[in-house]
C-alpha atoms as a PDB file:
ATOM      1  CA  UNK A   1     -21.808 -13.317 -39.272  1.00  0.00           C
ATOM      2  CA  UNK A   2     -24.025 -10.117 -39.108  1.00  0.00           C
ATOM      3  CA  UNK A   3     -23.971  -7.088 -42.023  1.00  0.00           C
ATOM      4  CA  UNK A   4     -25.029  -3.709 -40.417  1.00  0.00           C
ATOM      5  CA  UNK A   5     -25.832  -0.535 -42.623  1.00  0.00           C
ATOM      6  CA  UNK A   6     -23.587   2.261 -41.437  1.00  0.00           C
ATOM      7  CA  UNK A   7     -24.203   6.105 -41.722  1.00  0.00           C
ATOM      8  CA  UNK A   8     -20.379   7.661 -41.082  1.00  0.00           C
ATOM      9  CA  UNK A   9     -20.236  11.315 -40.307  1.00  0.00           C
ATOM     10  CA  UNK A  10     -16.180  12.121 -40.200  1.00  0.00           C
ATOM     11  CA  UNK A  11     -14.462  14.928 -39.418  1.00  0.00           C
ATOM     12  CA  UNK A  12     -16.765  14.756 -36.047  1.00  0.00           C
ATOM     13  CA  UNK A  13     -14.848  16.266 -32.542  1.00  0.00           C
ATOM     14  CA  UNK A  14     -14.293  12.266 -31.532  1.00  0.00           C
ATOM     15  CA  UNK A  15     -15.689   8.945 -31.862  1.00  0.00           C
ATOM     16  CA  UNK A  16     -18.841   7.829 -30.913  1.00  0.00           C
ATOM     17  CA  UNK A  17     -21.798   5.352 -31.346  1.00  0.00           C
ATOM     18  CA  UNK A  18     -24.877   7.280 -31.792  1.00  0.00           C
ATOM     19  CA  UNK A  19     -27.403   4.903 -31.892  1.00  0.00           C
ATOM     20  CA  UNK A  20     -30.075   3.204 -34.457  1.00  0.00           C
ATOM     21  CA  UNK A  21     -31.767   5.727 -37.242  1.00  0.00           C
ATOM     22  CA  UNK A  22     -34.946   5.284 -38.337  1.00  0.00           C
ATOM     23  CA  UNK A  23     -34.075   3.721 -41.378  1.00  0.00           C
ATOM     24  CA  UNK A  24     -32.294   0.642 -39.587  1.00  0.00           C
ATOM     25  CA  UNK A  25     -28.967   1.703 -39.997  1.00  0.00           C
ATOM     26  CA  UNK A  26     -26.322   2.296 -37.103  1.00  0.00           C
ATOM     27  CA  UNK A  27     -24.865   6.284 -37.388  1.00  0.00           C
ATOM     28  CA  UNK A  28     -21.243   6.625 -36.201  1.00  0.00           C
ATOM     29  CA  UNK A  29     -19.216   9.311 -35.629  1.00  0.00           C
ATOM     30  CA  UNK A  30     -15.449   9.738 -35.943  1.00  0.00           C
ATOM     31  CA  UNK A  31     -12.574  12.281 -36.084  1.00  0.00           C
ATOM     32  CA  UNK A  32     -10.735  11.611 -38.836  1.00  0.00           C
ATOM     33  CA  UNK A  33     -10.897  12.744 -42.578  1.00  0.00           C
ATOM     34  CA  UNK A  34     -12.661  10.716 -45.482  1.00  0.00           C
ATOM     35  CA  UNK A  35      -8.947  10.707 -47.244  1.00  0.00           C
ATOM     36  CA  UNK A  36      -7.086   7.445 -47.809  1.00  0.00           C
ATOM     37  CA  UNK A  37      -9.162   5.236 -46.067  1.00  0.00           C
ATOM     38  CA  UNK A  38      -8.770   6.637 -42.826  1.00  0.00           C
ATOM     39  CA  UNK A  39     -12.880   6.806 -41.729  1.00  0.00           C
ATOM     40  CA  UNK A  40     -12.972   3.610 -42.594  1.00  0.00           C
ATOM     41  CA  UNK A  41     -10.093   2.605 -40.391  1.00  0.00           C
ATOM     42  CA  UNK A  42     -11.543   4.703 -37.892  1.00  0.00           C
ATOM     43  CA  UNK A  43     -15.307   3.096 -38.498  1.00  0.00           C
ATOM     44  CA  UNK A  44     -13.477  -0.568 -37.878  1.00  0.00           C
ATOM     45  CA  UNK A  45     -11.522   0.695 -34.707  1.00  0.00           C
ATOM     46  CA  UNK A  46     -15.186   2.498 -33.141  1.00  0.00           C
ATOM     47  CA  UNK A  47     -17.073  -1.028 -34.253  1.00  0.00           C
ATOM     48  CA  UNK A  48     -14.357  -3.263 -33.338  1.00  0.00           C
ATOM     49  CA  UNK A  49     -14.144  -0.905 -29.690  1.00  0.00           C
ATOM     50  CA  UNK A  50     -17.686  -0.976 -29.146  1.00  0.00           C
ATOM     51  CA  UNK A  51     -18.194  -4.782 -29.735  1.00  0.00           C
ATOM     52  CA  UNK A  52     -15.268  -5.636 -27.727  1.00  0.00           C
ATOM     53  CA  UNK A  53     -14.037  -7.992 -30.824  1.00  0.00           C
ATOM     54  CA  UNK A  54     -10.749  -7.564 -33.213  1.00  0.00           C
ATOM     55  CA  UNK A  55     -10.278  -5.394 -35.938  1.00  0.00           C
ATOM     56  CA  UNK A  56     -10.111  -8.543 -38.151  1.00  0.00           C
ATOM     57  CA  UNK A  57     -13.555  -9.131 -37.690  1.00  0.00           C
ATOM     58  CA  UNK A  58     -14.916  -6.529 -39.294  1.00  0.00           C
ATOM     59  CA  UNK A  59     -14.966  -5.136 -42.821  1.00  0.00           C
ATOM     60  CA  UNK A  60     -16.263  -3.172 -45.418  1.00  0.00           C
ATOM     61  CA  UNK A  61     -17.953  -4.852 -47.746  1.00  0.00           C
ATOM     62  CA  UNK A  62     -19.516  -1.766 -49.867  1.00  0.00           C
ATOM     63  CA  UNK A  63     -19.303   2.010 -49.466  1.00  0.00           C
ATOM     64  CA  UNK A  64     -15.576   2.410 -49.163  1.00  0.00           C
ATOM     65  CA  UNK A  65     -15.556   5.960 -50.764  1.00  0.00           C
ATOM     66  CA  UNK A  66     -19.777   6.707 -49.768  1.00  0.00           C
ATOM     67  CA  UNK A  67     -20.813   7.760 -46.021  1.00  0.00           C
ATOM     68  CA  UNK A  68     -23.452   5.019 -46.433  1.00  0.00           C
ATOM     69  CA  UNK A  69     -21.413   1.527 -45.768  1.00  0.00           C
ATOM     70  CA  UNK A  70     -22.331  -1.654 -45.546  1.00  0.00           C
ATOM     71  CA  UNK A  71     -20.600  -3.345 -42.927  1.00  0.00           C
ATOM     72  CA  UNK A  72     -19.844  -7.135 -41.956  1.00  0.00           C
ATOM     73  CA  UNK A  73     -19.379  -8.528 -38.390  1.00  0.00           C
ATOM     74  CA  UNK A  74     -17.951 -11.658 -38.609  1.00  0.00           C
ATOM     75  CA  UNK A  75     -18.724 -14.307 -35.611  1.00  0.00           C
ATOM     76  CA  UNK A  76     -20.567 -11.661 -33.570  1.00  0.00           C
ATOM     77  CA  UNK A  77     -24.619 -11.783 -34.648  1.00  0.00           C
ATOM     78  CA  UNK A  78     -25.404 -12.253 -31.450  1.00  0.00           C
ATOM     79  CA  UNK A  79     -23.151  -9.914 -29.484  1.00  0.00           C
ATOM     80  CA  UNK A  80     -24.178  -7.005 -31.785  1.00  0.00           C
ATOM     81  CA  UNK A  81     -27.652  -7.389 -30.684  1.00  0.00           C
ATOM     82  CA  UNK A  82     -26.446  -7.527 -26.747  1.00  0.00           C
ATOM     83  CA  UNK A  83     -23.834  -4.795 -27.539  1.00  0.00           C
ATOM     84  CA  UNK A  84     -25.904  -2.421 -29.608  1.00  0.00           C
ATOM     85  CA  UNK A  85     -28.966  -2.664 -28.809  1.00  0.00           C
ATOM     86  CA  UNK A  86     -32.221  -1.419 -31.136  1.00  0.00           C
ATOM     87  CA  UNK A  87     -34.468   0.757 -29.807  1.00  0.00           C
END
């Protein structure tokens, strides 16, 4: 089990994995609208994409209405480090 920090910018042309910031925290992009949850559905669907794992294993543990989020990966510490790489 692994817990990321998460900068989400929505609204964004389309999904993408931008890389580490400087602060340690992983900035994402996606397309759709911080209204009803659906960046943070869209935030699990990137992750989940990107780690090759199931939605199921990851969740939002703080930051649901914030573009700051704390995020857990659950039984992928080791594949986020092979996956996602810090600079």
């Amino acid at each position: 089990m692994a817990q990321i920090s998460v900068r989400v910018i929505p609204n964004a042309s389309r999904a993408q994995v931008v890389g580490w910031q400087p602060d340690g925290s992983l900035k994402l992009k996606v397309p759709a609208p911080p209204e009803g949850g659906r960046a943070n559905e869209a935030v699990i669907e990137l992750l989940a994409a990107a780690l090759d794992i199931s939605r199921r294993q990851i969740s939002i543990i703080s930051g649901q209405t914030s573009r700051q989020k704390r995020v857990q990966v659950d039984g992928a510490a080791g594949m986020l480090e092979v996956k996602l790489p810090r600079p």
